[in-house]
N, C-alpha and C. Protein backbone atom coordinates (compact mmCIF):
# COMPACT_ATOMS: atom_id res chain seq x y z
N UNK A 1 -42.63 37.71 57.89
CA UNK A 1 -42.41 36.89 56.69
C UNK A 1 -43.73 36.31 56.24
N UNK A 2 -44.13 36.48 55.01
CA UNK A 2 -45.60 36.07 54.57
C UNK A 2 -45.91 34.41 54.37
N UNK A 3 -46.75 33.60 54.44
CA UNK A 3 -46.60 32.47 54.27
C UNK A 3 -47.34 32.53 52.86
N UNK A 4 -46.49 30.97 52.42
CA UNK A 4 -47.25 30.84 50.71
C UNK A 4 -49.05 30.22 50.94
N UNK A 5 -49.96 30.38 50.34
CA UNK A 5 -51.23 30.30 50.19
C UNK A 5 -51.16 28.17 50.38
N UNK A 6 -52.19 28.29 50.78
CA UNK A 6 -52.67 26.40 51.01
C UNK A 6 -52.72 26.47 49.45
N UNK A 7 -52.57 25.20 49.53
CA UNK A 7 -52.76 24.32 48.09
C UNK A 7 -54.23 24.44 48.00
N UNK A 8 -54.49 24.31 46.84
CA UNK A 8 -56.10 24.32 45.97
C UNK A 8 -56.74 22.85 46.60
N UNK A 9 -58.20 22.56 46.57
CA UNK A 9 -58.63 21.41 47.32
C UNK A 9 -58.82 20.46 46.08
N UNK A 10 -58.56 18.95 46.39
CA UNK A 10 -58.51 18.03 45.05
C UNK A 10 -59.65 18.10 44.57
N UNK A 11 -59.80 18.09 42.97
CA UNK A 11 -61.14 18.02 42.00
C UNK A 11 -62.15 17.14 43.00
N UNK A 12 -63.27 17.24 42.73
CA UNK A 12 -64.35 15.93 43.40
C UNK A 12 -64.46 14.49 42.52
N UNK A 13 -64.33 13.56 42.80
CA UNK A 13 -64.47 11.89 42.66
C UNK A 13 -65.42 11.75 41.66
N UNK A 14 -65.68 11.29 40.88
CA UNK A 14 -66.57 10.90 40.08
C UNK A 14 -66.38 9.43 39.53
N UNK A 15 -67.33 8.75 39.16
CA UNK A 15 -67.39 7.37 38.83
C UNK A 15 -67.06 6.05 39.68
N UNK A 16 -67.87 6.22 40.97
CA UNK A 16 -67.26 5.18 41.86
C UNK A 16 -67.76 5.63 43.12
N UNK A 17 -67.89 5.02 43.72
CA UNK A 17 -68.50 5.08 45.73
C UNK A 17 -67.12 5.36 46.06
N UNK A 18 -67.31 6.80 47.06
CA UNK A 18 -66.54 7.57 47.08
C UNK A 18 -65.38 6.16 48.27
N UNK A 19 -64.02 6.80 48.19
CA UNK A 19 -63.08 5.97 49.36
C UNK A 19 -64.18 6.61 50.82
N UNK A 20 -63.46 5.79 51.90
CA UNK A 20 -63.51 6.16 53.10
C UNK A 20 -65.11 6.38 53.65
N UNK A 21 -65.97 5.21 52.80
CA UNK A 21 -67.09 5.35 53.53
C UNK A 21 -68.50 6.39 53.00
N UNK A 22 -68.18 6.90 52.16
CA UNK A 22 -69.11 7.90 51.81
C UNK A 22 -69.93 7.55 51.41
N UNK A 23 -71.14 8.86 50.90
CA UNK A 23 -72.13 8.32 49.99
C UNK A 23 -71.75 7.51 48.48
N UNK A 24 -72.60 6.50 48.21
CA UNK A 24 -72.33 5.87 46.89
C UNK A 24 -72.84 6.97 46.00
N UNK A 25 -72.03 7.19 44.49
CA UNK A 25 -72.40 7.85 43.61
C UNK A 25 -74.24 7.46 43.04
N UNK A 26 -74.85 8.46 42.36
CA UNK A 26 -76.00 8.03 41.69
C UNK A 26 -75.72 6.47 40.99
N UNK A 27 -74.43 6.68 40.10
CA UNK A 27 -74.73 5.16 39.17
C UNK A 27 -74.84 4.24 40.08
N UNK A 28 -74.32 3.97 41.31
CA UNK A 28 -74.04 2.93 41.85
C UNK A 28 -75.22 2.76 42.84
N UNK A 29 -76.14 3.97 43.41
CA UNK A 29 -77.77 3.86 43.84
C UNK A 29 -78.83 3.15 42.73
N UNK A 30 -78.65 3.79 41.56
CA UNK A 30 -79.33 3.51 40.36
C UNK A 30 -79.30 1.96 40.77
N UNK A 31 -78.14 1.36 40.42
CA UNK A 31 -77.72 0.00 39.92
C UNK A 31 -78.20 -0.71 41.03
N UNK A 32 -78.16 -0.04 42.25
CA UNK A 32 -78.62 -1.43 43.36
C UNK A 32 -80.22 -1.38 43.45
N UNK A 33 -81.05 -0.20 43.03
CA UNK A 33 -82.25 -0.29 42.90
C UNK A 33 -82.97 -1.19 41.99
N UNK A 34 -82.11 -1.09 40.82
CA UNK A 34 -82.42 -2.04 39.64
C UNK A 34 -82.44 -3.32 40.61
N UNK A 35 -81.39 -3.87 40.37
CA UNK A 35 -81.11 -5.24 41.07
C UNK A 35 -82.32 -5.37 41.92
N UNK A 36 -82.07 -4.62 43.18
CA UNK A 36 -83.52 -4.95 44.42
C UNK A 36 -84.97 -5.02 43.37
N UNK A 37 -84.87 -3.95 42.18
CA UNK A 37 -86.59 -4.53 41.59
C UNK A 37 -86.98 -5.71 40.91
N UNK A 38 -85.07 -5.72 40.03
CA UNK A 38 -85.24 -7.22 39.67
C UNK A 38 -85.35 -8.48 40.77
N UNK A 39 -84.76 -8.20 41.77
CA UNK A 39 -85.34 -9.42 42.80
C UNK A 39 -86.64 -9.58 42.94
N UNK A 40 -87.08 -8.58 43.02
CA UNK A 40 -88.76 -8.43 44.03
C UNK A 40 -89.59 -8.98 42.59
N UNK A 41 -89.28 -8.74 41.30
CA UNK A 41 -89.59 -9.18 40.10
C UNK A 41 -89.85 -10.69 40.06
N UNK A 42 -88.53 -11.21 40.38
CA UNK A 42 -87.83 -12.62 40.23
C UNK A 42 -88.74 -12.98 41.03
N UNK A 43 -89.06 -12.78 42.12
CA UNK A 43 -89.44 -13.29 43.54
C UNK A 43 -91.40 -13.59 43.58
N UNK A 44 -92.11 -12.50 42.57
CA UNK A 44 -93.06 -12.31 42.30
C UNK A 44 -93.45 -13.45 41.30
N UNK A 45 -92.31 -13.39 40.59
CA UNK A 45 -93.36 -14.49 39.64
C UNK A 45 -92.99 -15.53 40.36
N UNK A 46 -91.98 -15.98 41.18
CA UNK A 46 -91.65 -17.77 41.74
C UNK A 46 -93.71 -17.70 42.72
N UNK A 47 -93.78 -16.96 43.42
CA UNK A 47 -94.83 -16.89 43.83
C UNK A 47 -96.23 -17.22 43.29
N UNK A 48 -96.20 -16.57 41.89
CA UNK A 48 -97.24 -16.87 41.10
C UNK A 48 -96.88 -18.19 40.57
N UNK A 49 -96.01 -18.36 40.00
CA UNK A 49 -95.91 -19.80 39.30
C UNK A 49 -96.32 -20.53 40.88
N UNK A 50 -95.68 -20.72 41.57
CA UNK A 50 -95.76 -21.90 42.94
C UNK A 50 -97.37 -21.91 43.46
N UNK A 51 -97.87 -20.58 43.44
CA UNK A 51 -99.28 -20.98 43.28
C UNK A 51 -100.85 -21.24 42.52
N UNK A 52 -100.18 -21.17 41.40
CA UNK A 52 -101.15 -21.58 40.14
C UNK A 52 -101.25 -23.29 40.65
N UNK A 53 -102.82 -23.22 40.18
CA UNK A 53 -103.55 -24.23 40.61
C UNK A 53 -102.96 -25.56 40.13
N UNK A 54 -102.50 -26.65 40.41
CA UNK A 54 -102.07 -27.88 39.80
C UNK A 54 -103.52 -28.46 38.94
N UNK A 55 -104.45 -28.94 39.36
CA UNK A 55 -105.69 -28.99 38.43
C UNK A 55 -105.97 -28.61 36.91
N UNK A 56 -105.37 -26.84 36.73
CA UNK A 56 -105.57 -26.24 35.95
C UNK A 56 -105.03 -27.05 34.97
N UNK A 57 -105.16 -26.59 32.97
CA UNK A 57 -104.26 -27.38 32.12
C UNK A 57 -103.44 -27.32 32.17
N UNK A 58 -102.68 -27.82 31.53
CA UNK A 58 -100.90 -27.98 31.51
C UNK A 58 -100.54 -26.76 30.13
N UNK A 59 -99.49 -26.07 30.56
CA UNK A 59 -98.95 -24.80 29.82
C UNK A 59 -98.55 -25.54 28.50
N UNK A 60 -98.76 -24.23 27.28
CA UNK A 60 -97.78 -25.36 26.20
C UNK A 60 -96.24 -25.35 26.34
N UNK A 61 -95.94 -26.01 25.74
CA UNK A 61 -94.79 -26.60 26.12
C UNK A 61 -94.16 -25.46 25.28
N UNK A 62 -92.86 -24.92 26.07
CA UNK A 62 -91.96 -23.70 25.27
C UNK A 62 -90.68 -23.95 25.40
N UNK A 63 -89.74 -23.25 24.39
CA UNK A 63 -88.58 -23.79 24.05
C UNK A 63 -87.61 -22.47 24.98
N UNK A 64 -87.12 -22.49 25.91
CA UNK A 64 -87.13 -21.43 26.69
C UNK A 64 -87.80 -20.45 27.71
N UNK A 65 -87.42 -19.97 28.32
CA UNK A 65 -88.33 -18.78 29.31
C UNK A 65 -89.18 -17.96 28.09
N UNK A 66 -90.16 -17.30 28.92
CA UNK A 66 -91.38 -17.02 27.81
C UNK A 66 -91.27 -15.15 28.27
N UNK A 67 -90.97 -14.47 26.94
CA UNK A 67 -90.78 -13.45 27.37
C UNK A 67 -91.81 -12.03 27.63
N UNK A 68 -91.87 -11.74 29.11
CA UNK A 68 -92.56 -10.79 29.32
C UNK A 68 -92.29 -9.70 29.77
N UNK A 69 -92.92 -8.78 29.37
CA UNK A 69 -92.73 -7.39 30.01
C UNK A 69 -93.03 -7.33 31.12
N UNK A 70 -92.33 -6.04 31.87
CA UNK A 70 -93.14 -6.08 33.34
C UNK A 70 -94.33 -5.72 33.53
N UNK A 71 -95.05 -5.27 33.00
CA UNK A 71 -96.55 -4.73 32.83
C UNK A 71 -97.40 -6.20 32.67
N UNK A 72 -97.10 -7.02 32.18
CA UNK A 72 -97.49 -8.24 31.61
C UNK A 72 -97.62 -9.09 32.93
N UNK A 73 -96.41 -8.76 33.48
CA UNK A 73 -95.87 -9.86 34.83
C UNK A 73 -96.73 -9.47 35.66
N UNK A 74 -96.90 -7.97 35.99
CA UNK A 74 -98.00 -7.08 36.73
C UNK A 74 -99.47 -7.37 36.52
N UNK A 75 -99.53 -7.77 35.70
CA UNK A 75 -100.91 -8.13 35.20
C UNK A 75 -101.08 -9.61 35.43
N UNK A 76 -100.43 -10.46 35.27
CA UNK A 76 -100.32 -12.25 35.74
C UNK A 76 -100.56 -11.70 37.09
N UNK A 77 -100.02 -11.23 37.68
CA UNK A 77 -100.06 -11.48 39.54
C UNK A 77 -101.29 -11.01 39.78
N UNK A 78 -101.53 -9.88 39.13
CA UNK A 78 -103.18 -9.21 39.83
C UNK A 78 -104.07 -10.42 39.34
N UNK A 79 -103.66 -10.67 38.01
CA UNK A 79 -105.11 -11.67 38.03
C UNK A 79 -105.16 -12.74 38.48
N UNK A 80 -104.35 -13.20 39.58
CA UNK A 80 -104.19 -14.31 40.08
C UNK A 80 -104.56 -13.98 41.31
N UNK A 81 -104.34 -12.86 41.85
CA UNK A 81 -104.17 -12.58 43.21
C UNK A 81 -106.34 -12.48 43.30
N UNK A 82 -106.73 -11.97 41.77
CA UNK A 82 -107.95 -11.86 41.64
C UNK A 82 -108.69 -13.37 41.57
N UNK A 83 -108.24 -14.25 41.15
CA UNK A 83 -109.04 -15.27 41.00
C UNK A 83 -108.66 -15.76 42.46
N UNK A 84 -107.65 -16.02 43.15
CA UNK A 84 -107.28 -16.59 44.79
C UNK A 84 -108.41 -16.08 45.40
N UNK A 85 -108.75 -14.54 45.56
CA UNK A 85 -109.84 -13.71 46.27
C UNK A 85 -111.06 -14.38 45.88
N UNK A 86 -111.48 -14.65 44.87
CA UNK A 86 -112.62 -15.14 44.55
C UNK A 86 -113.05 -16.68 44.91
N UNK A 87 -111.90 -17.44 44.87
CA UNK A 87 -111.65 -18.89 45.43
C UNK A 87 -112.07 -18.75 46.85
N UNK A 88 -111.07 -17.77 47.60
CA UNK A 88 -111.33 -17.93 49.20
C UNK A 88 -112.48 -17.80 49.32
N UNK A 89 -113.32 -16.49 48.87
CA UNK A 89 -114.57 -16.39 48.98
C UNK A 89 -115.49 -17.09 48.47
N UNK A 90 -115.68 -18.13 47.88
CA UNK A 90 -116.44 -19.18 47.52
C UNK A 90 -116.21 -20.45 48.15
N UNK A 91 -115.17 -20.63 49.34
CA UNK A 91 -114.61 -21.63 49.96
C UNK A 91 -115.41 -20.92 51.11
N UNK A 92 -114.94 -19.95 51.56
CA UNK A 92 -116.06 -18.81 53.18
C UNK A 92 -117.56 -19.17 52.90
N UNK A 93 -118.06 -18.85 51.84
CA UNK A 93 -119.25 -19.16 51.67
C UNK A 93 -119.67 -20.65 52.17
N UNK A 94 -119.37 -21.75 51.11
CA UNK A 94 -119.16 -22.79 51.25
C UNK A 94 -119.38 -23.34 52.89
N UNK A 95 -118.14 -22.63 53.86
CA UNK A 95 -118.39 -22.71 55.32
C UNK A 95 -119.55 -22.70 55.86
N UNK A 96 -119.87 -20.65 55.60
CA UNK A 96 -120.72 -20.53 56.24
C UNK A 96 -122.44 -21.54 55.62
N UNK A 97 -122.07 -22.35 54.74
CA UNK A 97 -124.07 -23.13 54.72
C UNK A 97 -122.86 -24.64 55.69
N UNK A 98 -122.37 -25.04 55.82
CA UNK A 98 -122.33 -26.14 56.36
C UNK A 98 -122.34 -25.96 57.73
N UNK A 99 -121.51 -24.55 57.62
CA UNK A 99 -122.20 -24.36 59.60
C UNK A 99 -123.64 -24.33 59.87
N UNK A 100 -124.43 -23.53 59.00
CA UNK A 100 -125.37 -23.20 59.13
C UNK A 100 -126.42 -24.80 58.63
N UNK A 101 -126.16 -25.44 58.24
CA UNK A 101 -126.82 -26.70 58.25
C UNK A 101 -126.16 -27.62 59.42
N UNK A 102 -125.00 -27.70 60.12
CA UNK A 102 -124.95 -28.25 61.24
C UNK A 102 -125.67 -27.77 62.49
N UNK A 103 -125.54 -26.61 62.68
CA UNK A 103 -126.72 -26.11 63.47
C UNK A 103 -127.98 -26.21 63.25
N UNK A 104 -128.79 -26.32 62.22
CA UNK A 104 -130.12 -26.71 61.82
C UNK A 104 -130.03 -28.55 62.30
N UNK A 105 -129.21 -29.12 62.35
CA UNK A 105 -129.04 -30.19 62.81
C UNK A 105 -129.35 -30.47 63.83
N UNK A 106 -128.26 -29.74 64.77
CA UNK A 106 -127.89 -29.94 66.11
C UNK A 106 -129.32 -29.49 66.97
N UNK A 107 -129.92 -28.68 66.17
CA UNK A 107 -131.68 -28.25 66.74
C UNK A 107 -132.16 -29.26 66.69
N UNK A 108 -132.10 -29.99 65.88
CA UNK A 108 -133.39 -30.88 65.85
C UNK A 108 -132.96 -32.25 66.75
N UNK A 109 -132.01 -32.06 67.27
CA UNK A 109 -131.85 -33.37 68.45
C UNK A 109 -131.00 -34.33 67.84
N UNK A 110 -130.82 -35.86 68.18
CA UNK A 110 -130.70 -36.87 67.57
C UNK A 110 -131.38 -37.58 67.35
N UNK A 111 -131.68 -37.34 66.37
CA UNK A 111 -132.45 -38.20 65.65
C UNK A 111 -132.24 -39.17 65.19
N UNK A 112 -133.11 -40.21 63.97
CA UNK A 112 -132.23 -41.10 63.55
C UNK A 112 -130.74 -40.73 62.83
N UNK A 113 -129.25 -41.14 62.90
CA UNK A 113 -128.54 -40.53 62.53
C UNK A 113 -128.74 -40.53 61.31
N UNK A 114 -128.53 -41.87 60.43
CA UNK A 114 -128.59 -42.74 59.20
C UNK A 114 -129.47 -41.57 58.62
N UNK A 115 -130.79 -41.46 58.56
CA UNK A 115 -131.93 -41.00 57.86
C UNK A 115 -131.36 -39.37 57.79
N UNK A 116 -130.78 -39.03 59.01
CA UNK A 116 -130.08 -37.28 58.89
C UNK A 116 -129.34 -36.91 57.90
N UNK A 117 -128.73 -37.55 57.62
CA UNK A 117 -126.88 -37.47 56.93
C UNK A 117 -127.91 -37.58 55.55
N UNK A 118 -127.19 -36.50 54.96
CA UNK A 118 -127.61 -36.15 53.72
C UNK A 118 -126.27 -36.16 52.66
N UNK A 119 -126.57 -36.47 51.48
CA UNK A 119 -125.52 -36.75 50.64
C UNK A 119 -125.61 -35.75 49.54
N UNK A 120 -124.70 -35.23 48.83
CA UNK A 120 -124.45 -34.33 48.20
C UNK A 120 -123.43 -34.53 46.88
N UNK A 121 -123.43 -34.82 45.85
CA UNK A 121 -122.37 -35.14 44.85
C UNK A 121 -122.12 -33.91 43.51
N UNK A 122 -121.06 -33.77 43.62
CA UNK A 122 -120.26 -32.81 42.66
C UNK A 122 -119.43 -33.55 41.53
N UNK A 123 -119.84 -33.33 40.43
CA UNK A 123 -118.69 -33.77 39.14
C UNK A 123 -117.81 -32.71 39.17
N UNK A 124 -116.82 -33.85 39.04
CA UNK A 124 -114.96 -32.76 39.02
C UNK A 124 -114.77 -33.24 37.32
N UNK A 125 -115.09 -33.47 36.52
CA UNK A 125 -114.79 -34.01 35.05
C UNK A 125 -114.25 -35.46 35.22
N UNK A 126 -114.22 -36.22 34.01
CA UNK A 126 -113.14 -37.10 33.90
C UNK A 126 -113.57 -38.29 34.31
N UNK A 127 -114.99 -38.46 35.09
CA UNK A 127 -115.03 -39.44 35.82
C UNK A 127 -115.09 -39.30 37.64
N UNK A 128 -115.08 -37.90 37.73
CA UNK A 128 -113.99 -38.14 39.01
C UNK A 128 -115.57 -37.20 39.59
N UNK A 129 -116.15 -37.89 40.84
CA UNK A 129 -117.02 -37.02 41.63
C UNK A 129 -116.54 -36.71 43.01
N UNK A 130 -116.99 -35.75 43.40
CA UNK A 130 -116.60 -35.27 44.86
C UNK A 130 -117.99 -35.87 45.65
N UNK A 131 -118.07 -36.72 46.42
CA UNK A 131 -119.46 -36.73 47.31
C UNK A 131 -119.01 -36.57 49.20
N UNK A 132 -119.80 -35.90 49.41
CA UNK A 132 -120.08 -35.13 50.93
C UNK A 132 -121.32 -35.27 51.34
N UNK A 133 -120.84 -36.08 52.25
CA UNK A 133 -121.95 -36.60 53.42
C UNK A 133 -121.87 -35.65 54.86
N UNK A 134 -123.07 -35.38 54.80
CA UNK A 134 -123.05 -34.10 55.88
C UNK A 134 -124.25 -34.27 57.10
N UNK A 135 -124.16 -34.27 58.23
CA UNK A 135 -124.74 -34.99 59.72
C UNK A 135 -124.48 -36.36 59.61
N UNK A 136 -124.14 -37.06 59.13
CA UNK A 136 -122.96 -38.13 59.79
C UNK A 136 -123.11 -38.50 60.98
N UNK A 137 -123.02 -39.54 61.68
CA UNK A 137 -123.10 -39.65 63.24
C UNK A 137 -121.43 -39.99 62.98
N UNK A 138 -121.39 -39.06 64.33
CA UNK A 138 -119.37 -39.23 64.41
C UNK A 138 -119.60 -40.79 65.27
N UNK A 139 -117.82 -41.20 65.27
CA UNK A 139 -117.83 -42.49 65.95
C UNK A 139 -116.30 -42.22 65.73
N UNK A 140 -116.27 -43.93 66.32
CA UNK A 140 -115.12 -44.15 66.40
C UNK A 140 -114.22 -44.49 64.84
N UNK A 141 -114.93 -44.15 63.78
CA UNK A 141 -114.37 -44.37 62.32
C UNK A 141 -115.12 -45.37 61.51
N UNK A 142 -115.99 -46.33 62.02
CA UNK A 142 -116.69 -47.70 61.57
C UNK A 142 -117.62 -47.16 60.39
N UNK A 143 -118.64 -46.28 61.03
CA UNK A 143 -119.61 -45.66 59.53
C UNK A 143 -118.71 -45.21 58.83
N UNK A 144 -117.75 -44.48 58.92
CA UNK A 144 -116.57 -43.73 58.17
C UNK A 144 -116.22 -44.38 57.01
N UNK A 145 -115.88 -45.78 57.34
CA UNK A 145 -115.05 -46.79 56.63
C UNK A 145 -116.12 -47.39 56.16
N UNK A 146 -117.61 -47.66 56.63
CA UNK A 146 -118.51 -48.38 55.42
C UNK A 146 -118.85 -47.89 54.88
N UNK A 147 -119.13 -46.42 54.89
CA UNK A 147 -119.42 -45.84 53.70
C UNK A 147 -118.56 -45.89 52.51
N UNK A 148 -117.01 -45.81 53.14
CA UNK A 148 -116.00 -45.56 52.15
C UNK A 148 -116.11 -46.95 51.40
N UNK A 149 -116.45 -47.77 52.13
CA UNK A 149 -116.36 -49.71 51.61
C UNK A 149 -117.64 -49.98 50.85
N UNK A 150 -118.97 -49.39 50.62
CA UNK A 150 -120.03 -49.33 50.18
C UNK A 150 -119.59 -48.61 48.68
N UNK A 151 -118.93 -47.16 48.84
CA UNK A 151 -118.56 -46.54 47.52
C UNK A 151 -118.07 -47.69 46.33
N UNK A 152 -117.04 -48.20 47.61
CA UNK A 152 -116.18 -49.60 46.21
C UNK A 152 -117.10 -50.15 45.59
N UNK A 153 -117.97 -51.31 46.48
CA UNK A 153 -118.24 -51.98 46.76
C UNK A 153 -119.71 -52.08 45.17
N UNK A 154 -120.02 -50.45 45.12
CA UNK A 154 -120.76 -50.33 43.85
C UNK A 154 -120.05 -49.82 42.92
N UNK A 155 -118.99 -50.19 42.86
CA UNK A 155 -118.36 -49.52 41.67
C UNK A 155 -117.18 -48.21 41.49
N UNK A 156 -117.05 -47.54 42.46
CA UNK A 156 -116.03 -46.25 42.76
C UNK A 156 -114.67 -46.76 42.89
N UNK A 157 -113.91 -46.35 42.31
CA UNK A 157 -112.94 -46.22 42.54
C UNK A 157 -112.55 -45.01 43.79
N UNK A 158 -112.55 -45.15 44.88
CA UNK A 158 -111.65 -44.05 45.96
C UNK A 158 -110.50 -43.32 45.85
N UNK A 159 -110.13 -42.38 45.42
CA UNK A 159 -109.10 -41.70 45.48
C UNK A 159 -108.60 -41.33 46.87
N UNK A 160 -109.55 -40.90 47.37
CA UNK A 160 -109.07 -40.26 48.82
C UNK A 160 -110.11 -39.75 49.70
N UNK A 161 -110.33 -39.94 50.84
CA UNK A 161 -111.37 -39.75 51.65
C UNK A 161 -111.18 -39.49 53.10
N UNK A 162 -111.79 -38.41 53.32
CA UNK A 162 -111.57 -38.26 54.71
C UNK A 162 -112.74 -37.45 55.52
N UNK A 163 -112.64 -37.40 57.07
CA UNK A 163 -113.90 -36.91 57.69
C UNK A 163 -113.48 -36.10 58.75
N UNK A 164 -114.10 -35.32 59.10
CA UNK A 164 -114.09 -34.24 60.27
C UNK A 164 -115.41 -33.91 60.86
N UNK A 165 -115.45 -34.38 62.49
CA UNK A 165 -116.01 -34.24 63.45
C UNK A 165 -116.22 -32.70 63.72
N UNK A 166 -117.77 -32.17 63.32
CA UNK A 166 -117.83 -30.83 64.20
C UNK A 166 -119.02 -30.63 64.68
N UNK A 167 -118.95 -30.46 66.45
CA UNK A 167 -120.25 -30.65 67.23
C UNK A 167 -120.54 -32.08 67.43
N UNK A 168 -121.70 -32.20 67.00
CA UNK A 168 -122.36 -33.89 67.19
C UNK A 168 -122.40 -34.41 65.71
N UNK A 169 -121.84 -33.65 64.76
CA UNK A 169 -122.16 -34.57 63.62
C UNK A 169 -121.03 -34.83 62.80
N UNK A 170 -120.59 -35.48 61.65
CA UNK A 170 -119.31 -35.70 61.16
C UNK A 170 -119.64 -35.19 59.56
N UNK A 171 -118.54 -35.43 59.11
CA UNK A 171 -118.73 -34.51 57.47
C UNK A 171 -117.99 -35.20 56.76
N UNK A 172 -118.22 -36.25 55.65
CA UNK A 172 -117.22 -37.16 55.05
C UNK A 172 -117.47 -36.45 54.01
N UNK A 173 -115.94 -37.16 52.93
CA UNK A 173 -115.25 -35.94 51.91
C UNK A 173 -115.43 -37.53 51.35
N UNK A 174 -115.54 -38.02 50.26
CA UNK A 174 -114.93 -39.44 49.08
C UNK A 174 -114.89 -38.91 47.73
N UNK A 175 -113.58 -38.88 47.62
CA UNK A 175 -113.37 -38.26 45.90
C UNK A 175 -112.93 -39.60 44.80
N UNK A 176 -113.94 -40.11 44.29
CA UNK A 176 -114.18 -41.09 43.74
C UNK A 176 -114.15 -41.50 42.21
N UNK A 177 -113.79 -41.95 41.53
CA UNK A 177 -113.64 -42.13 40.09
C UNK A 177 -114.84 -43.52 40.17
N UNK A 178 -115.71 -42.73 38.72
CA UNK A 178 -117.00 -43.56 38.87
C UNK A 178 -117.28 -43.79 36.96
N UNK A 179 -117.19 -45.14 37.03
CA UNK A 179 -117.82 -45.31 35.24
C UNK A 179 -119.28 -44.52 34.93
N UNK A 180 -119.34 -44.42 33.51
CA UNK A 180 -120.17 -43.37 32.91
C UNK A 180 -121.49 -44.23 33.26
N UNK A 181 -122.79 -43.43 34.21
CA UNK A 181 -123.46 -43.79 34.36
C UNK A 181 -123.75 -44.53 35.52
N UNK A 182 -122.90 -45.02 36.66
CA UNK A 182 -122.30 -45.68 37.70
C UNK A 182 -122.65 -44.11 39.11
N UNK A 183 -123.12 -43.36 38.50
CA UNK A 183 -122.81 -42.43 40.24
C UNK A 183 -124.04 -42.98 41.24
N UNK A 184 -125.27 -43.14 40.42
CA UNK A 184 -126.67 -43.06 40.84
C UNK A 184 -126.76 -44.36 41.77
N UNK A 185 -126.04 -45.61 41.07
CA UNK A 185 -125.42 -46.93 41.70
C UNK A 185 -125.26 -46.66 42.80
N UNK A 186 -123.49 -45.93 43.23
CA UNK A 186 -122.77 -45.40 44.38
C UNK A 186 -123.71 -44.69 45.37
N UNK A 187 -124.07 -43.71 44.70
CA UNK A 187 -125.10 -43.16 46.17
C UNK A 187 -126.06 -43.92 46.97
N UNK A 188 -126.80 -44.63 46.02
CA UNK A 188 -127.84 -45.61 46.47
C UNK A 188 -127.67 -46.57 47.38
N UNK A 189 -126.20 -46.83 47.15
CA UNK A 189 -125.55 -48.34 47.97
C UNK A 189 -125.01 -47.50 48.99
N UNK A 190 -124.72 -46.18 48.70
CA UNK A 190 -123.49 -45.89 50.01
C UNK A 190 -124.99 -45.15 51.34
N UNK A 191 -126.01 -44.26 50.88
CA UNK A 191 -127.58 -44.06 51.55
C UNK A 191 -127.73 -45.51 52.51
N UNK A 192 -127.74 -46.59 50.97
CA UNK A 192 -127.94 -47.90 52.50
C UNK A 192 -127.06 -48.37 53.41
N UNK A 193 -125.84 -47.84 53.20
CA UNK A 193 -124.77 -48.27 54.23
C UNK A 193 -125.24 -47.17 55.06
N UNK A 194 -125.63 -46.12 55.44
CA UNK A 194 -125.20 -45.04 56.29
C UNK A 194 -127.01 -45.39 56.83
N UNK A 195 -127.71 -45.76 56.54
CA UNK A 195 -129.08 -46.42 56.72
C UNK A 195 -128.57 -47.40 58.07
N UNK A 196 -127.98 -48.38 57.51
CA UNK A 196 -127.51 -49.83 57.80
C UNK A 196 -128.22 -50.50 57.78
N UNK A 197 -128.89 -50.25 56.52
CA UNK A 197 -129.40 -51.26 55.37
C UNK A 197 -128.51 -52.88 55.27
N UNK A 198 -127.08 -52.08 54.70
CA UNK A 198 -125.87 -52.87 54.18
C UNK A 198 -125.00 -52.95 55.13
């Protein structure tokens, strides 16, 4: 007796990740790739925005998200990632002369400390100078604090100041807000505190 033929096999699935585990269709690979680039997108600029410099100016003010292409967005990150590179490396530099002047230090013995410690001042705009005092005699904080009390004392306003011990000598930081014409004052008075002149 002949048997009747198997049934024909069902059409193939289309439009949907197949039942029972299978491969997901193209649309539905497509769609999660999108998504994952839009994350890594999303994720790229929180990065760039979170590390743009606070210092820098202030953005103009916009009435909404500001619209960019991705080529655009691609281009914000490199040139950021380009100016960071150039920062670090002008911060490395920076290192390497203060090492290299603490060791020119540390050669020459102890000397008088006062007369060692050399002062150094940077305008940040605005009023606002950076001064760094460099061979320092470390201590227990006392020169630390008259220098910082000498800055006032001619006129600075102190923002913030601080020091770090490396080897035998110390390295004070005073970021100071100084009236127009007032820096030449500050150094002079803060030289005779670190003298102990004052």
């Amino acid at each position: 007796m002949d048997m009747p033929p198997p049934p024909p096999p069902p059409p193939p699935h289309f439009g949907g990740p197949a039942a029972g585990g299978g491969r997901p269709d193209r649309k539905t690979v497509e769609r999660n790739r999108r998504n994952q680039m839009n994350a890594l997108y999303s994720r790229l600029d929180q990065l760039v925005r979170a590390g743009s410099s606070p210092s820098s100016a202030p953005p103009a003010v916009q009435c909404g998200p500001p619209a960019m292409t991705r080529p655009d967005r691609l281009e914000e990150a490199a040139a950021y990632i380009r100016q960071t590179t150039e920062r670090v490396e002008r911060l490395k530099e920076r290192k390497r002369e203060l090492t290299a002047a603490r060791a020119a230090s540390s050669s020459q013995g102890s000397s008088s400390a006062g007369a060692a410690a050399e002062v150094e001042v940077q305008h940040l705009g605005s009023g606002l100078h950076a001064i760094l005092v460099t061979g320092a005699p470390p201590s227990d904080g006392a020169s630390f604090h008259r220098a910082v009390r000498a800055v006032e004392e001619a006129g600075g306003e102190v923002q913030n100041a601080h020091f770090s011990v490396v080897g035998a000598r110390a390295i004070y930081t005073i970021h100071t807000l100084v009236a127009e014409g007032g820096i030449e004052r500050v150094v002079q008075r803060l030289k005779a505190a670190l003298r102990g002149d004052a």
